[in-house]
Protein backbone atom coordinates (compact mmCIF):
# COMPACT_ATOMS: atom_id res chain seq x y z
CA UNK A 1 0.00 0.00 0.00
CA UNK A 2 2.36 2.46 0.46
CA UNK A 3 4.39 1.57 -2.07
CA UNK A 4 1.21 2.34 -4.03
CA UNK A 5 0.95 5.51 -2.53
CA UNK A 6 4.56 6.43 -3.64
CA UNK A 7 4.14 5.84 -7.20
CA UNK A 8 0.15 7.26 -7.17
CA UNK A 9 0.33 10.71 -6.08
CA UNK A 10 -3.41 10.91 -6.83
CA UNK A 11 -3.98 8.01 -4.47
CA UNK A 12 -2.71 9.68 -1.62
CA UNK A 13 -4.31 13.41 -2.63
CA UNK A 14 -7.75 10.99 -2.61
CA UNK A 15 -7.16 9.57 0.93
CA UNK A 16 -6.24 13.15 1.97
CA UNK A 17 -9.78 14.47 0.56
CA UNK A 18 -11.43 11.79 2.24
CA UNK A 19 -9.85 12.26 5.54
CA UNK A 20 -10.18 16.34 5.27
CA UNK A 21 -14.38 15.79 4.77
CA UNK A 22 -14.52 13.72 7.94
CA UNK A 23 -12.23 17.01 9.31
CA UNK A 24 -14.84 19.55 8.13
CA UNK A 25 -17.89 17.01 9.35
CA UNK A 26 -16.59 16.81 12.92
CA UNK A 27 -15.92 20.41 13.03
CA UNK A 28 -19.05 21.16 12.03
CA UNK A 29 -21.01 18.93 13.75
CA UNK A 30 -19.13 20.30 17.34
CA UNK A 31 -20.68 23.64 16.36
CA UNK A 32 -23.78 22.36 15.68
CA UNK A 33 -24.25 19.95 18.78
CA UNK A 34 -23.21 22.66 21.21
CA UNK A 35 -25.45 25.15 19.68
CA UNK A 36 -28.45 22.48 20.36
CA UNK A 37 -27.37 22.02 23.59
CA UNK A 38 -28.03 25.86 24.24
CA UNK A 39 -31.25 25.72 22.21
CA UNK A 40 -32.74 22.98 24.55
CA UNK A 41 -31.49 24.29 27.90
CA UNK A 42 -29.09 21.25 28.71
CA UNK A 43 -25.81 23.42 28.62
CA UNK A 44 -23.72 24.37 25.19
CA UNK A 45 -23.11 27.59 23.68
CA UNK A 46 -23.12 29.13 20.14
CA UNK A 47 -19.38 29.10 18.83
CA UNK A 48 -18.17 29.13 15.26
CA UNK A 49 -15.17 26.31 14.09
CA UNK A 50 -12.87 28.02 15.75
CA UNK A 51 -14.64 27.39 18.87
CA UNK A 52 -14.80 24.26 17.85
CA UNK A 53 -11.49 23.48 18.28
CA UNK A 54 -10.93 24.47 21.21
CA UNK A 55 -13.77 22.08 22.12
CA UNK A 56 -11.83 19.14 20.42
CA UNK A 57 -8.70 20.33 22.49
CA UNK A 58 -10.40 20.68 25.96
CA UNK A 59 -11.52 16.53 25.50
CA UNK A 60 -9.66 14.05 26.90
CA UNK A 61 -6.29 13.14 24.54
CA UNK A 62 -7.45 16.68 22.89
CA UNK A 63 -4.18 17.95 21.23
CA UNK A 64 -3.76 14.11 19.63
CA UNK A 65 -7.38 14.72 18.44
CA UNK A 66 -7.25 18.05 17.42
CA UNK A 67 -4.04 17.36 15.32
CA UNK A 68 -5.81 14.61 13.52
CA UNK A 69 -8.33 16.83 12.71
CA UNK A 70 -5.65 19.03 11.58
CA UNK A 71 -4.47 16.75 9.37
CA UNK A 72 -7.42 16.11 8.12
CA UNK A 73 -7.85 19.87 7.18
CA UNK A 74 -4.90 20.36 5.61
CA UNK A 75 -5.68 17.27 3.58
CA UNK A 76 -9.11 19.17 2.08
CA UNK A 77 -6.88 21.97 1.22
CA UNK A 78 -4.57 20.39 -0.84
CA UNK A 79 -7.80 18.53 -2.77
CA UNK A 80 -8.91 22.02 -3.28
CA UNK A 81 -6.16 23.64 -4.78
CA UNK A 82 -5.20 20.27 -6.69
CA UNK A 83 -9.18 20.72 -8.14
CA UNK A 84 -7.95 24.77 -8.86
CA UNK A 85 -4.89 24.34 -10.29
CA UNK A 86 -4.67 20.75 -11.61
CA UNK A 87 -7.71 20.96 -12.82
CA UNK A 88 -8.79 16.87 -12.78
CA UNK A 89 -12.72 17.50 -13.22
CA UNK A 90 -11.73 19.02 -16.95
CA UNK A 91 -14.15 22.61 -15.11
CA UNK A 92 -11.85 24.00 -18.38
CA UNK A 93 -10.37 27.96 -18.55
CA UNK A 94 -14.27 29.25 -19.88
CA UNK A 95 -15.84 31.80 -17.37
CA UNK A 96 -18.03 29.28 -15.80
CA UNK A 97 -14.94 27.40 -15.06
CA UNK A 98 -12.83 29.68 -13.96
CA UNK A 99 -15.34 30.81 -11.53
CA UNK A 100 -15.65 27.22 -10.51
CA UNK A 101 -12.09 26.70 -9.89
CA UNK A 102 -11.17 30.07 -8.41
CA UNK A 103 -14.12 29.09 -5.44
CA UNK A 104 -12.05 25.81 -4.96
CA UNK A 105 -8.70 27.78 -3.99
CA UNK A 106 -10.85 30.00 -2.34
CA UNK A 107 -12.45 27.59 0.03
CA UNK A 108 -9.21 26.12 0.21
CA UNK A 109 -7.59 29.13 1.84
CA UNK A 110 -10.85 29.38 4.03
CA UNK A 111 -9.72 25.93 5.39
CA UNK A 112 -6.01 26.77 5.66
CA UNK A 113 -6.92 29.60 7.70
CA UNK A 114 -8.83 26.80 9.81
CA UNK A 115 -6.19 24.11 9.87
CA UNK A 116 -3.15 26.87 11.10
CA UNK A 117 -6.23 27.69 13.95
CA UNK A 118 -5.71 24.13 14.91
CA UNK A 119 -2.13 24.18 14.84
CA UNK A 120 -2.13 27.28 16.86
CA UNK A 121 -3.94 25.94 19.29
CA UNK A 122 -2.10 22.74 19.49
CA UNK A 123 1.06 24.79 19.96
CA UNK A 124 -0.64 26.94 23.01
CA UNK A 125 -1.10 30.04 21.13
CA UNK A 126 -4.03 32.31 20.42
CA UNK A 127 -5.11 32.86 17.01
CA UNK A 128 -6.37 35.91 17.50
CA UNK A 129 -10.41 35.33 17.00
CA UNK A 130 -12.19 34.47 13.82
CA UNK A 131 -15.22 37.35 13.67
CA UNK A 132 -12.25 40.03 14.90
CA UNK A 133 -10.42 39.19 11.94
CA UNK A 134 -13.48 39.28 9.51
CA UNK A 135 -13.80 42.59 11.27
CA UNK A 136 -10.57 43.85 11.07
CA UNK A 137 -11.01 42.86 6.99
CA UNK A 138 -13.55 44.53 6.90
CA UNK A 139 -12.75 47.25 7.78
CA UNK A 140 -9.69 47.60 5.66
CA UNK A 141 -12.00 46.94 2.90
CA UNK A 142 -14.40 49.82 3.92
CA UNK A 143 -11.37 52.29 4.24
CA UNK A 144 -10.47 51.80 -0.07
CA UNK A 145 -12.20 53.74 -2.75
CA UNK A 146 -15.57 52.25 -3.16
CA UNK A 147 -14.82 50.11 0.03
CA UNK A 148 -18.57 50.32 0.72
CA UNK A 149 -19.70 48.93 -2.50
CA UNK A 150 -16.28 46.58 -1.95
CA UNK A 151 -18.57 45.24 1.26
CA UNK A 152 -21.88 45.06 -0.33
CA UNK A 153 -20.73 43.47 -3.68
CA UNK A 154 -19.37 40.55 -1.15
CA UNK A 155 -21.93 40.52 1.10
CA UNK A 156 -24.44 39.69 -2.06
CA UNK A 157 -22.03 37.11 -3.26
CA UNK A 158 -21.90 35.18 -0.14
CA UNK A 159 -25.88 35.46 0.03
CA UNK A 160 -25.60 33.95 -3.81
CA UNK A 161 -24.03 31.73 -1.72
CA UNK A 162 -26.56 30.59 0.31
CA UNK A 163 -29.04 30.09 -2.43
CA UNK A 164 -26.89 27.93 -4.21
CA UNK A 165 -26.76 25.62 -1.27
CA UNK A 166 -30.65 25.83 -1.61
CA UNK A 167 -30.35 24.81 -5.12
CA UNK A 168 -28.20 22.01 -4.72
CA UNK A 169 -30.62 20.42 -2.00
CA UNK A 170 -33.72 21.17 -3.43
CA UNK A 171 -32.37 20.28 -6.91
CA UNK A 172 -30.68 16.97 -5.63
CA UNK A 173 -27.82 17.86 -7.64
CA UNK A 174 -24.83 16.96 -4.68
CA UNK A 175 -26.36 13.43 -5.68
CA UNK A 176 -24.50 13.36 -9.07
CA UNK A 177 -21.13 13.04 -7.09
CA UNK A 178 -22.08 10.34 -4.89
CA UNK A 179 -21.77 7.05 -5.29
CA UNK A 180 -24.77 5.42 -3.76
CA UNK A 181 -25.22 1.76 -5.71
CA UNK A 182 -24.29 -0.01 -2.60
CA UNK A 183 -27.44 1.40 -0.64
CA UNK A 184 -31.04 0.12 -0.92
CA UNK A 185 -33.76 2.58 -1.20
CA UNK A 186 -34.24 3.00 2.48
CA UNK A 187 -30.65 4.17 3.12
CA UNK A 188 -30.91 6.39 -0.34
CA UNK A 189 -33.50 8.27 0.83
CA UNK A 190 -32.09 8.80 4.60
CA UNK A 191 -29.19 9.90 3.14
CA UNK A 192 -30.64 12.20 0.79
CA UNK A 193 -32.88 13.72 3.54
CA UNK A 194 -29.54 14.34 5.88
CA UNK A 195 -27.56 15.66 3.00
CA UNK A 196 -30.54 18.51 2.34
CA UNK A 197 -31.05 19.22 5.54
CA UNK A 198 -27.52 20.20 6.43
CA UNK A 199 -27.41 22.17 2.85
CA UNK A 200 -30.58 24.36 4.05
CA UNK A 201 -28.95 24.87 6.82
CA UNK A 202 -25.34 26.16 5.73
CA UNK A 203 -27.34 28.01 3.14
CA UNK A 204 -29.08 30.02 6.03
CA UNK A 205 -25.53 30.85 7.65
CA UNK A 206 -24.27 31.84 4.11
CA UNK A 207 -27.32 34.09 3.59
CA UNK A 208 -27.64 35.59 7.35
CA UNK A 209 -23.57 36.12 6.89
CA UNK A 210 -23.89 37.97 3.64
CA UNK A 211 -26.59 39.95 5.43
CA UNK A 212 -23.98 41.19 8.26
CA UNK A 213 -21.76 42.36 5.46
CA UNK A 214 -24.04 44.73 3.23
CA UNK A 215 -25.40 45.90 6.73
CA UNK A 216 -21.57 46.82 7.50
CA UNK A 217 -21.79 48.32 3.73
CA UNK A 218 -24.64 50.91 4.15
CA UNK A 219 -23.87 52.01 8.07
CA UNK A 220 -19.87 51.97 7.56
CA UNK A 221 -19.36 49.73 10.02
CA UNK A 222 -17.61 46.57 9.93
CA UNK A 223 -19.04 45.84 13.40
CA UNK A 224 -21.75 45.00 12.11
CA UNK A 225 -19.59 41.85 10.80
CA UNK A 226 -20.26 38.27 11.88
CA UNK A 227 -19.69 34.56 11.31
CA UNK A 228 -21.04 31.33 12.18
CA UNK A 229 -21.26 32.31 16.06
CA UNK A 230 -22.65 35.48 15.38
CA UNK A 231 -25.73 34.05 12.97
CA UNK A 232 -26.09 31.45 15.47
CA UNK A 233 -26.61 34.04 18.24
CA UNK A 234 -28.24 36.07 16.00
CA UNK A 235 -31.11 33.10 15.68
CA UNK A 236 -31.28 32.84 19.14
CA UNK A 237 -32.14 36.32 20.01
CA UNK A 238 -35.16 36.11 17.33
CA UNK A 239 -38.59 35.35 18.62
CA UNK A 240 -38.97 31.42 19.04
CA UNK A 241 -35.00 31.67 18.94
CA UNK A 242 -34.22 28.47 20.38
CA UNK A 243 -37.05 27.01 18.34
CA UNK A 244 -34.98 28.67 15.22
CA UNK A 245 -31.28 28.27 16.64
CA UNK A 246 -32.35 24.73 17.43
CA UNK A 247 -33.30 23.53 14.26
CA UNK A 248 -30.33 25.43 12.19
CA UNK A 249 -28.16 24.20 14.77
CA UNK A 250 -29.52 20.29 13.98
CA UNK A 251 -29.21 21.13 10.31
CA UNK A 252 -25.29 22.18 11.06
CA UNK A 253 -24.66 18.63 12.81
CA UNK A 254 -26.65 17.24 9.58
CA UNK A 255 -24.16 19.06 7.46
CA UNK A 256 -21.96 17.03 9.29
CA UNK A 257 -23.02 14.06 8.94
CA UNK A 258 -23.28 14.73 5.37
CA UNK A 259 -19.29 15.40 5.27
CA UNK A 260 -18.96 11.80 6.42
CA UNK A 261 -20.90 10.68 3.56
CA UNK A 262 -19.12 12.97 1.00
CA UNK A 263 -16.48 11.10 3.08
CA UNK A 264 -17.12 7.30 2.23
CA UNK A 265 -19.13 8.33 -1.02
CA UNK A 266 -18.29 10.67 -3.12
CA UNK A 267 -16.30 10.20 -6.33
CA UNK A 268 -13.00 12.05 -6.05
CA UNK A 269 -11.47 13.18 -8.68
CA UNK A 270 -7.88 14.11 -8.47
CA UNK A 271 -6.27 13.30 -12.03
């Protein structure tokens, strides 16, 4: 096998993929748990995956965990950028692909930013805060010529976002990059019902997050900036919040679980 590896470097970039979706559904499904904890009353909080990690870290053989998990992440970014810049699924140099394969290296560096969070934290220092840094961006942004528009323009792209996650669930189309012979019907349609379920609910964060940005656009503020804690604390303060935070935060941990099965079931593509 590891000879295999050796001579296969798309072998190995496969394992990593696989490994960094079971990163990203642990993470996610951390945030998601604790914010349903808070929702029902039995403890929790609302964090973001930053949070998260320090979660991991506080468990029992933590820092072994959270470097796994590390691993894991850095294993997603290196699929990412290998779908960017390699280019395996044939996305092509057209605008639609481009646009395709610039949002791989983009999430990519999302999840870099995640995995050195990890390392940080395994190494005992602070990584400064997630939704400070958003803010601090922010506000840079705000401070350019047209830095307002700057704000708004990416505040509507990350609520395009959102309904694309909408799209995919409703439309069914994740399905065409899962491999699902090995299931009867039963198990098709429970994992179907997971997998849209945890894509309504990311789409909600993506569209409540683009919200916080053009709201930072028109005051001037980049206070007004949040991530996944924020939205989640955001839901909470709503009337019937924990009715709302609970079932956004289920959908998260369904997101999760739908990681695992992108995990064991997708078809990746690195060649």
């Amino acid at each position: 096998m590891t000879r295999q590896l050796i001579h296969n470097p798309s072998l190995w970039i496969e394992r990593l993929a696989r490994f960094g979706y079971i990163s990203k559904g642990v993470v996610y499904s951390i945030v998601g748990l604790l914010a349903a904890q808070a929702a029902f009353g039995s403890g929790g909080r609302t964090t973001d995956t930053e949070g998260a990690l320090q979660e991991i870290v506080n468990q029992p053989f933590g820092e072994f965990l959270l470097a796994l998990v590390a691993i894991g992440l850095i294993g997603y970014v290196i699929f990412r950028f290998t779908q960017a810049i390699k280019d395996p699924e044939n996305k092509g140099t057209d605008a639609k692909g481009l646009a395709q394969r610039v949002g791989y290296a983009i999430n990519g560096l999302i999840y870099a930013g995640l995995a050195l969070s990890a390392v940080q934290i395994i190494l005992g220092s602070d990584s400064g805060g997630n939704s400070n840094s958003k803010q601090d961006w922010t506000a840079r942004l705000l401070s350019q010529p047209f830095g307002q528009w700057l704000v708004g323009a990416a505040g509507a792209f990350v609520i395009g976002l959102g309904f694309y996650e909408f799209y995919q669930a409703f439309s069914s189309k994740f399905q065409r990059k899962l491999n699902l012979n090995a299931l009867d019907d039963s198990e098709r349609k429970l994992v179907m019902g997971i997998s849209r379920f945890g894509l309504v609910a990311r789409g909600i964060v993506f569209c409540i997050t683009g919200w916080f940005l053009i709201q930072a656009a028109t005051q001037s503020d980049a206070s007004q900036v949040g991530g996944l804690g924020e939205v989640l604390q955001t839901l909470a303060q709503q009337p019937y919040g924990p009715w709302l935070l609970g079932i956004v935060a289920l959908g998260l941990v369904a997101y999760g679980v739908y990681m695992v099965i992108q995990a064991r079931y997708r078809q990746v593509v690195t060649r």
